[in-house]
Protein backbone atom coordinates (compact mmCIF):
# COMPACT_ATOMS: atom_id res chain seq x y z
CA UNK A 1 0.00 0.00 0.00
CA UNK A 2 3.02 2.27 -0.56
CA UNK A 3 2.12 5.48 -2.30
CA UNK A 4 2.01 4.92 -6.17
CA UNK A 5 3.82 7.54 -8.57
CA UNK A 6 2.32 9.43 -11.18
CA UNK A 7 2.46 7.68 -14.31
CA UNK A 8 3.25 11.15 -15.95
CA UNK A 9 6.54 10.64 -14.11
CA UNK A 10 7.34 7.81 -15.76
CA UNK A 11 10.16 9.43 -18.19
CA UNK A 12 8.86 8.37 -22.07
CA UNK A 13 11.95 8.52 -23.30
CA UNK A 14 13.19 5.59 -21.37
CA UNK A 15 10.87 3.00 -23.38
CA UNK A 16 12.48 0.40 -26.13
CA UNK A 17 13.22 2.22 -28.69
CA UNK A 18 11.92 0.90 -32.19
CA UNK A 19 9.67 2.33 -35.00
CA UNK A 20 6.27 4.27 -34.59
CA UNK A 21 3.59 2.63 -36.76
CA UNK A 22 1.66 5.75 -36.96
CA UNK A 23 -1.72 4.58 -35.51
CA UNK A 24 -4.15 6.67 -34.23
CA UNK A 25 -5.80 5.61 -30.82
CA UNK A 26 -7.66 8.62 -30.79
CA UNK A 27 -11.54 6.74 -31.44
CA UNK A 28 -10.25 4.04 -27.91
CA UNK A 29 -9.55 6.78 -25.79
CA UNK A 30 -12.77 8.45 -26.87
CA UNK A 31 -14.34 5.26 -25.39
CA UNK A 32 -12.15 4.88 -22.81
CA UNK A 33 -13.56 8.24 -21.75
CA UNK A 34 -17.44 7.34 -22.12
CA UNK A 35 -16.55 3.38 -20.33
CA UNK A 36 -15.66 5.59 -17.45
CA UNK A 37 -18.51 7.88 -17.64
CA UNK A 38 -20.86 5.16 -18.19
CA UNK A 39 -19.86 3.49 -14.68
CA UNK A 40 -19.86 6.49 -13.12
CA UNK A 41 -16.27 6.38 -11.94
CA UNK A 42 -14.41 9.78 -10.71
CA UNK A 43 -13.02 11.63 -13.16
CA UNK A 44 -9.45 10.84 -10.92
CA UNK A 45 -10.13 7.20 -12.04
CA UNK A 46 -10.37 8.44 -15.65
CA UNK A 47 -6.98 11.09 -15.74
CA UNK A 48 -5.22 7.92 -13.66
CA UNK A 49 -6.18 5.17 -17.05
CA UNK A 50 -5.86 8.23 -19.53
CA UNK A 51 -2.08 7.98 -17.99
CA UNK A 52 -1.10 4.53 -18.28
CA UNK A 53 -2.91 3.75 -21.05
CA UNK A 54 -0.71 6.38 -22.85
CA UNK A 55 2.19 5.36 -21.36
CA UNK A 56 1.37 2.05 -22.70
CA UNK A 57 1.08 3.24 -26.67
CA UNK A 58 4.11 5.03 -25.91
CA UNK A 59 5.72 1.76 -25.02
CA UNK A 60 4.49 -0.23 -28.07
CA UNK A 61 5.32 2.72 -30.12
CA UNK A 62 1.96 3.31 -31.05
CA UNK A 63 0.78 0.09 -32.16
CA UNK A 64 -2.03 -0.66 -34.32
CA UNK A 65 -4.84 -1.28 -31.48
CA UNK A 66 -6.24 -4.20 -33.03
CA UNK A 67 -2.79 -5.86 -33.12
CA UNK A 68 -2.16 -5.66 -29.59
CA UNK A 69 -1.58 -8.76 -27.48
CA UNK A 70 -1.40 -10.06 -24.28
CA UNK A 71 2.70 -10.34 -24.78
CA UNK A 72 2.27 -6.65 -25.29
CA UNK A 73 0.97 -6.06 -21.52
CA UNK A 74 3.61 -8.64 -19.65
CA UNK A 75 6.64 -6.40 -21.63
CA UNK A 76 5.27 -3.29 -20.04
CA UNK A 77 4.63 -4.51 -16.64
CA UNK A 78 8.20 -6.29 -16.89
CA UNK A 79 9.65 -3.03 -17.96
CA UNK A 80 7.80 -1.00 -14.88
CA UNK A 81 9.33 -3.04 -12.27
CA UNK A 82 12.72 -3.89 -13.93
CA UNK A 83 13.40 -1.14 -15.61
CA UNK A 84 11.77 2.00 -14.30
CA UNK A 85 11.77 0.24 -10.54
CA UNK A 86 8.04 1.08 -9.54
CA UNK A 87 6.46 0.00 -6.20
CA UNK A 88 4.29 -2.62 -6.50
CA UNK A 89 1.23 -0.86 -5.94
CA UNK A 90 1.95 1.56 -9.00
CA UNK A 91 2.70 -1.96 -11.18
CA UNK A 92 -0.88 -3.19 -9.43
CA UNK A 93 -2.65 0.29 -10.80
CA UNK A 94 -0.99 -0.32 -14.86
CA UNK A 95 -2.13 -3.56 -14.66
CA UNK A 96 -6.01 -2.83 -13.68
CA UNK A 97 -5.75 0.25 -16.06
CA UNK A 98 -4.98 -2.20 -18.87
CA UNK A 99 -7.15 -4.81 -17.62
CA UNK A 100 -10.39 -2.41 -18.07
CA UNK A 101 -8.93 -1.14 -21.61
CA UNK A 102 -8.72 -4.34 -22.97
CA UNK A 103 -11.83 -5.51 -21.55
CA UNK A 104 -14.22 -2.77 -22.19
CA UNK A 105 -12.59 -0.68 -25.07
CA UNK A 106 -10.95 -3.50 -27.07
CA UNK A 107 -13.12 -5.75 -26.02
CA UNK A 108 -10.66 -8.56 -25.43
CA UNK A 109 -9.78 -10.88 -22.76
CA UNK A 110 -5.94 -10.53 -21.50
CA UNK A 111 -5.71 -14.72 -20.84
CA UNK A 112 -3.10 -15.68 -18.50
CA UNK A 113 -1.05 -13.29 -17.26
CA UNK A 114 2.01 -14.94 -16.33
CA UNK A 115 5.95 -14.63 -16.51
CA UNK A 116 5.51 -11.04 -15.57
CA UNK A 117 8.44 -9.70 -13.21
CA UNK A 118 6.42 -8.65 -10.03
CA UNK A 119 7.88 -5.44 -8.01
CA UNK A 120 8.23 -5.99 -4.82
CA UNK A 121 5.58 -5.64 -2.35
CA UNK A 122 6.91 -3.64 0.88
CA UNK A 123 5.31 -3.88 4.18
CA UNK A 124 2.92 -0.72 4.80
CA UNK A 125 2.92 0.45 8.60
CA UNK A 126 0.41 3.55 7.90
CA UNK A 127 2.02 6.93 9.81
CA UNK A 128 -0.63 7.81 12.56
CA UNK A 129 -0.69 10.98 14.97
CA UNK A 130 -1.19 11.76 19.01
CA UNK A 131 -4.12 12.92 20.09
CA UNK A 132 -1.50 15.72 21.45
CA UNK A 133 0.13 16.26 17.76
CA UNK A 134 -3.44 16.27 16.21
CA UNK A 135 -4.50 19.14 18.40
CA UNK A 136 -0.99 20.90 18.02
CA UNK A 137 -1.46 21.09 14.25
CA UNK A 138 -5.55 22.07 14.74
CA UNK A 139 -3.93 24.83 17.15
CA UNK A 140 -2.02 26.59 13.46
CA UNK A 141 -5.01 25.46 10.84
CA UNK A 142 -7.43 28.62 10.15
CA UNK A 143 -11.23 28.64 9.48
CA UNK A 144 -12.39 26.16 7.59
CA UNK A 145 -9.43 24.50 7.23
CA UNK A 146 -9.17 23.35 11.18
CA UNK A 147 -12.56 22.26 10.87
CA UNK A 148 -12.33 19.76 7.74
CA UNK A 149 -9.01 18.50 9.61
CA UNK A 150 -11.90 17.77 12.51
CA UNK A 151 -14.26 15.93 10.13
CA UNK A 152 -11.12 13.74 8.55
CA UNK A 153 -10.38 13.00 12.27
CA UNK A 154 -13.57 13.08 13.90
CA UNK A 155 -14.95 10.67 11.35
CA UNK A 156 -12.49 8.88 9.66
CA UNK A 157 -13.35 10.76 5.97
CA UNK A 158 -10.89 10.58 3.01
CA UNK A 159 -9.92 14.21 1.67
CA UNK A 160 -12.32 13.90 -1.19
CA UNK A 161 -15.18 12.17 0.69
CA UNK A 162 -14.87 15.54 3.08
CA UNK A 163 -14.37 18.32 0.46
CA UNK A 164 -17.80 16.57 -0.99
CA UNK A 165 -19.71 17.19 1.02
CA UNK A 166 -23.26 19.03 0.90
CA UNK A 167 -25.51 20.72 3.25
CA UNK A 168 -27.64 17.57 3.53
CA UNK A 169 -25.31 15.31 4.36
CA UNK A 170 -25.26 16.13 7.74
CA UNK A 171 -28.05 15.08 9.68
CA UNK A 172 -27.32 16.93 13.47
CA UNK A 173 -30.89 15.99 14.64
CA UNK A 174 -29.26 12.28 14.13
CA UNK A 175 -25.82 13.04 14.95
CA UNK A 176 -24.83 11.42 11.54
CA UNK A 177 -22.54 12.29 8.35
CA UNK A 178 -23.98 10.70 5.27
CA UNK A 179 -20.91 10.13 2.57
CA UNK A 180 -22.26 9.82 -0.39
CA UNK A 181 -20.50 7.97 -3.96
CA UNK A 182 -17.59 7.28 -1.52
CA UNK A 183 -14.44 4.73 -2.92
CA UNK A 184 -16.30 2.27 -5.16
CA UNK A 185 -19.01 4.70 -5.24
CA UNK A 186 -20.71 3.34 -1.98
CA UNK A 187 -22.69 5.44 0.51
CA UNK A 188 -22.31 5.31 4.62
CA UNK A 189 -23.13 6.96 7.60
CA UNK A 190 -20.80 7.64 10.60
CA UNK A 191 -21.19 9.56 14.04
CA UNK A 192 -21.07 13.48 14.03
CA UNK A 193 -18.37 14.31 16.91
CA UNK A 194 -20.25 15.77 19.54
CA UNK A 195 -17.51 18.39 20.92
CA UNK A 196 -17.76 19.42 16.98
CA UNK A 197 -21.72 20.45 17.01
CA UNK A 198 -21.77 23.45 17.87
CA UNK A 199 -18.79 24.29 15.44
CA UNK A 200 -20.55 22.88 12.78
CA UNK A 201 -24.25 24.49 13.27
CA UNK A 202 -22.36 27.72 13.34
CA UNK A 203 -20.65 27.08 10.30
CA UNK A 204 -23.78 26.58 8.54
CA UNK A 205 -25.16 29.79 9.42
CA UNK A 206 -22.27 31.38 7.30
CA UNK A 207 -23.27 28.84 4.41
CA UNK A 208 -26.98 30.57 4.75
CA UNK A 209 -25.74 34.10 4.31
CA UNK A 210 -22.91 33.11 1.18
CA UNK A 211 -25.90 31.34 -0.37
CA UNK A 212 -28.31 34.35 -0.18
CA UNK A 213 -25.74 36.45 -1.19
CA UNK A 214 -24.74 34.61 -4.15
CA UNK A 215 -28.57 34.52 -5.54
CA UNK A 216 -29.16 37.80 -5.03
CA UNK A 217 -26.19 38.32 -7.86
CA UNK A 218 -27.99 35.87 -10.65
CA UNK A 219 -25.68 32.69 -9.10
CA UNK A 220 -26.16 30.11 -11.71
CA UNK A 221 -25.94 27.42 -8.47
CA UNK A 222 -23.75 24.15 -7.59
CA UNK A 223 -22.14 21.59 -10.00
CA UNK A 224 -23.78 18.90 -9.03
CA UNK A 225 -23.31 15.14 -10.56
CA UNK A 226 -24.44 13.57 -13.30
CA UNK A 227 -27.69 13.89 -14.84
CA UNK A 228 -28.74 15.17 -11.45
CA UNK A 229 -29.21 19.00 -12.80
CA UNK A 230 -31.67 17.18 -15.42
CA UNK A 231 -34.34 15.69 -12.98
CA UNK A 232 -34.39 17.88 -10.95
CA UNK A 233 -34.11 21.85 -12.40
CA UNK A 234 -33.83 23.77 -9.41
CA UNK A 235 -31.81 21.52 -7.56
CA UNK A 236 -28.45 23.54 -8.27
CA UNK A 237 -29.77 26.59 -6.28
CA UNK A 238 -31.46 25.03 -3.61
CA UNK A 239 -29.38 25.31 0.05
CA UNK A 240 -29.71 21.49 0.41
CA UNK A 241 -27.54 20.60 -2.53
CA UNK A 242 -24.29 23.67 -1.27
CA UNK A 243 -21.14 22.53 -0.90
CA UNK A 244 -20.68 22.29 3.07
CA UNK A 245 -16.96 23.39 1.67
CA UNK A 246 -17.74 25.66 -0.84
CA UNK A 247 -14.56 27.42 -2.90
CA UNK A 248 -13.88 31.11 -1.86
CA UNK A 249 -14.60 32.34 -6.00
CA UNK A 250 -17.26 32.04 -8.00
CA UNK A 251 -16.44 29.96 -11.65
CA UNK A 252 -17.79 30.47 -14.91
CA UNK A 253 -18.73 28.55 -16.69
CA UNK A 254 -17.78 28.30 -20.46
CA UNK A 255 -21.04 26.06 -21.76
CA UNK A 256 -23.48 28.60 -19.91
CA UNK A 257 -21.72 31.45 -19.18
CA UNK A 258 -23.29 31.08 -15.67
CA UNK A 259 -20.96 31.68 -12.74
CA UNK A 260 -21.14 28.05 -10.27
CA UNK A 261 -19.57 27.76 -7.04
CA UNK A 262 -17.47 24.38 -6.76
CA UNK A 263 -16.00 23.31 -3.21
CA UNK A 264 -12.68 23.74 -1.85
CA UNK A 265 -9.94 22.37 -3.86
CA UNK A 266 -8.05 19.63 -3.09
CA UNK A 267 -4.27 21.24 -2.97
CA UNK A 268 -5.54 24.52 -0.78
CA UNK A 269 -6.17 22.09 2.14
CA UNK A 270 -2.76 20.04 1.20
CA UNK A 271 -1.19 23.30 1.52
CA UNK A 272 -3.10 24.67 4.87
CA UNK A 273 -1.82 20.66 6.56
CA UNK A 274 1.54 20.74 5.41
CA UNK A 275 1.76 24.43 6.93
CA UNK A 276 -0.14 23.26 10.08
CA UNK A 277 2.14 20.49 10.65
CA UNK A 278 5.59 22.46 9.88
CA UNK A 279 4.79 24.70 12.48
CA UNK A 280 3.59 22.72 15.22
CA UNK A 281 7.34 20.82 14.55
CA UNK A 282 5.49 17.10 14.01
CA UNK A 283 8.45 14.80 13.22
CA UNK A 284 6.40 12.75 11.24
CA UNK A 285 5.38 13.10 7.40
CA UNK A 286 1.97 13.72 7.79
CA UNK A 287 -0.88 14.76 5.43
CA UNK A 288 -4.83 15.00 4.96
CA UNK A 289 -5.05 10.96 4.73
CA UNK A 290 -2.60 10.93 7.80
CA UNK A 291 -5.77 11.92 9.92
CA UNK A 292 -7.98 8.93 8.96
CA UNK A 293 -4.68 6.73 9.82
CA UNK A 294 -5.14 7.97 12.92
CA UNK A 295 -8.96 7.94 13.52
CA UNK A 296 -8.61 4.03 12.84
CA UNK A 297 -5.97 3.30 15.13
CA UNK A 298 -7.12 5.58 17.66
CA UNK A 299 -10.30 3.39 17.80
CA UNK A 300 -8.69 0.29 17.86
CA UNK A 301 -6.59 1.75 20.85
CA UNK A 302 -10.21 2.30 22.48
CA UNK A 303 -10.99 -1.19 21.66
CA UNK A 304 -13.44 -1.17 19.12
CA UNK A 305 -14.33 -3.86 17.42
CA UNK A 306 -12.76 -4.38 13.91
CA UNK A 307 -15.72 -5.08 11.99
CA UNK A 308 -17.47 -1.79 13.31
CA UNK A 309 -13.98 0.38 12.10
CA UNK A 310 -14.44 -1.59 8.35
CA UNK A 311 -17.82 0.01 8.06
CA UNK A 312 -16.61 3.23 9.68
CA UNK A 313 -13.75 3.36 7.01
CA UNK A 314 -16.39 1.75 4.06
CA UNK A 315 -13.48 -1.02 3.47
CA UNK A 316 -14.79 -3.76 1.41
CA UNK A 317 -12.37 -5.52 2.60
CA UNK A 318 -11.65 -6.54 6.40
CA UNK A 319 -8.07 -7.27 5.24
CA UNK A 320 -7.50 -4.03 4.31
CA UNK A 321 -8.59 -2.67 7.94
CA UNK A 322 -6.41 -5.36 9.41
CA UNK A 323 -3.49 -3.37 8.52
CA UNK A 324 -3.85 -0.74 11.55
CA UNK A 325 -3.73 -4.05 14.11
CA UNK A 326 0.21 -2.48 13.18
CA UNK A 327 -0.27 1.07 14.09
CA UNK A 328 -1.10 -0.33 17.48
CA UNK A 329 0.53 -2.31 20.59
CA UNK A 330 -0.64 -5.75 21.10
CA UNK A 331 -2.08 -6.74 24.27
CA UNK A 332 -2.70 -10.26 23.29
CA UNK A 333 -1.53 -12.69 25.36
CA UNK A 334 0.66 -14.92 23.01
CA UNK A 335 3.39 -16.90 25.71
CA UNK A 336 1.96 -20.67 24.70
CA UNK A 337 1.11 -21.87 28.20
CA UNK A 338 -0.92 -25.20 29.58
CA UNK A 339 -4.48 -24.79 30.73
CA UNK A 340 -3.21 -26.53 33.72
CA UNK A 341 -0.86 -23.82 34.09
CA UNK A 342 -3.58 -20.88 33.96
CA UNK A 343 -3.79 -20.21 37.72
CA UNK A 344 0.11 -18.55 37.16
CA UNK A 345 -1.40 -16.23 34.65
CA UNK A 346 -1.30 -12.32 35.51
CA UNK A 347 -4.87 -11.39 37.11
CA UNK A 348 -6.36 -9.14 34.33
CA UNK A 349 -4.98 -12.50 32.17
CA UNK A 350 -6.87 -14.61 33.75
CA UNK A 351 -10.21 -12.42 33.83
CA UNK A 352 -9.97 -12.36 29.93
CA UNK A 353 -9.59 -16.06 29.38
CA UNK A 354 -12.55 -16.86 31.92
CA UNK A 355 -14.48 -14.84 29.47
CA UNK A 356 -14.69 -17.35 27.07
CA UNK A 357 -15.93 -20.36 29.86
């Protein structure tokens, strides 16, 4: 789970040299492009198999499409890790970037896969922060930056599940935070931090007055997703469907020449962290996903169950949960003794394994 690079820093020039055949893959990216769309994946998703797909008609010197094999994908892969020494994780992303290419744009099966030089697979220990270091670096973060920090925390949000949010996702009669199209495009819910309420409501109250404000100067309203804008027509100016992180600047909009507000972006709250966590002199390289690290292994500290931090998280996978059990001491009792022997055990020992009788 080490950090993947950028295929656009994959150097082209370092590919096997040899002749270009001239083809055009302009008409498969175009349906590259509308597979995407069609499954409703994040336009991230899309730029991230734009990249390697390029990178791949780079490497077969632009190759007829129709031409390409399966011999074609184990050279690249084999040339990632050999060559251009990627983590394994970035091999792991070119691979399922080619796998839905062939699939759904060529519309061929890759077969077996095999022979392919695997990079090597590191162990990940995630970097996780104090309760005292997390409030040091809330003590330098302005308004609204120290309070999406809180919500990453607080409930255990990835930067672009946060930054996503709308006015209606948070329910404070409930106490809940509804993420919706999270990773894999699921939905959950997850507690509302109660020292945070009051933070929040007031928060909101600013929301009110930006939103009459921008209304009262012909606002064309939100982006909102998909065919949303379509079913329902007002939807975009309605207060329900603001960003609860709305960007500081109005942008126009080329199609409509309407001005739309978008939310926060991305690298200003990057920026605001890194700054944060400079000054508060945290010894640890830390950023926004740092703060769900934490939120995980801060609950399994608190000895909550590992099921209940999978949904928290919205990991498919328990496995992938599993890997905080190392952010963590163990307090597991693992010196192989005799059940006959269990009357030697430490009290608080011996409470825990008369639990199971």
């Amino acid at each position: 789970m080490t950090r993947p690079e950028p295929a656009a820093l994959i150097d082209p020039g370092s590919f096997r040299a040899g002749p270009e055949t001239g083809a055009s893959w302009r008409s498969e990216y175009a349906r590259l492009t509308d597979e995407i769309r069609i499954r409703h994946y994040s336009s991230k998703t899309l730029r991230t198999y734009r990249g390697w797909v390029k990178q791949f008609q780079t490497f077969t010197c632009s190759k007829a499409p129709a031409e390409l094999s399966t011999d074609d994908v184990k050279a690249f892969l084999t040339f990632l890790a050999v060559k251009r020494k990627v983590s394994a994780s970035t091999q792991n992303q070119a691979f399922n970037s080619l796998l839905f290419f062939y699939r759904h744009v060529l519309r061929k099966e890759f077969g077996k896969v095999d022979g392919v030089v695997r990079a090597k697979r590191k162990p990940y220990i995630p970097v996780v922060l104090s309760r005292e270091e997390i409030d040091a670096v809330l003590a330098h973060m302005e308004p609204p930056y120290d309070l999406i920090v809180k919500l990453l925390y607080g409930c255990g949000l990835r930067l672009f599940e946060c930054l996503g949010l709308r006015v209606q996702c948070l329910n404070f009669d409930a106490g809940l935070l509804t993420v919706h199209d999270g990773k894999g495009q699921k939905d959950r819910t997850v507690p509302l931090p109660q020292t945070i309420l009051q933070e929040l409501r007031v928060h909101l109250e600013s929301l009110k007055v930006l939103h009459r404000g921008d209304l009262d100067r012909g606002y064309g309203g939100v982006f909102l997703v998909n065919a949303l804008e379509q079913k329902y027509k007002n939807a975009a100016k309605e207060f329900i469907w603001q960003w609860f992180f709305p960007a500081k600047h109005l942008t126009l909009e080329t199609k409509t020449r309407e001005y739309r507000r978008y939310h926060l972006h991305e690298t200003n709250v990057q920026k605001a962290i890194k700054q944060a966590v400079s000054a508060a002199q945290i010894c640890k390289r830390a950023s926004a996903h740092t703060f769900r690290h934490s939120f995980a292994s801060h609950l399994l500290q608190g000895n909550y169950d590992i099921r209940t931090i999978q949904e928290l998280l919205g990991h498919s996978d328990v496995r992938t949960t599993m890997i905080y059990t190392h952010t963590v001491k163990s307090v597991t009792i693992k010196e192989a003794q005799s059940p006959l022997d269990f009357s030697r055990f430490p009290t608080a020992a011996r409470k825990k394994l008369n639990a199971f009788n």
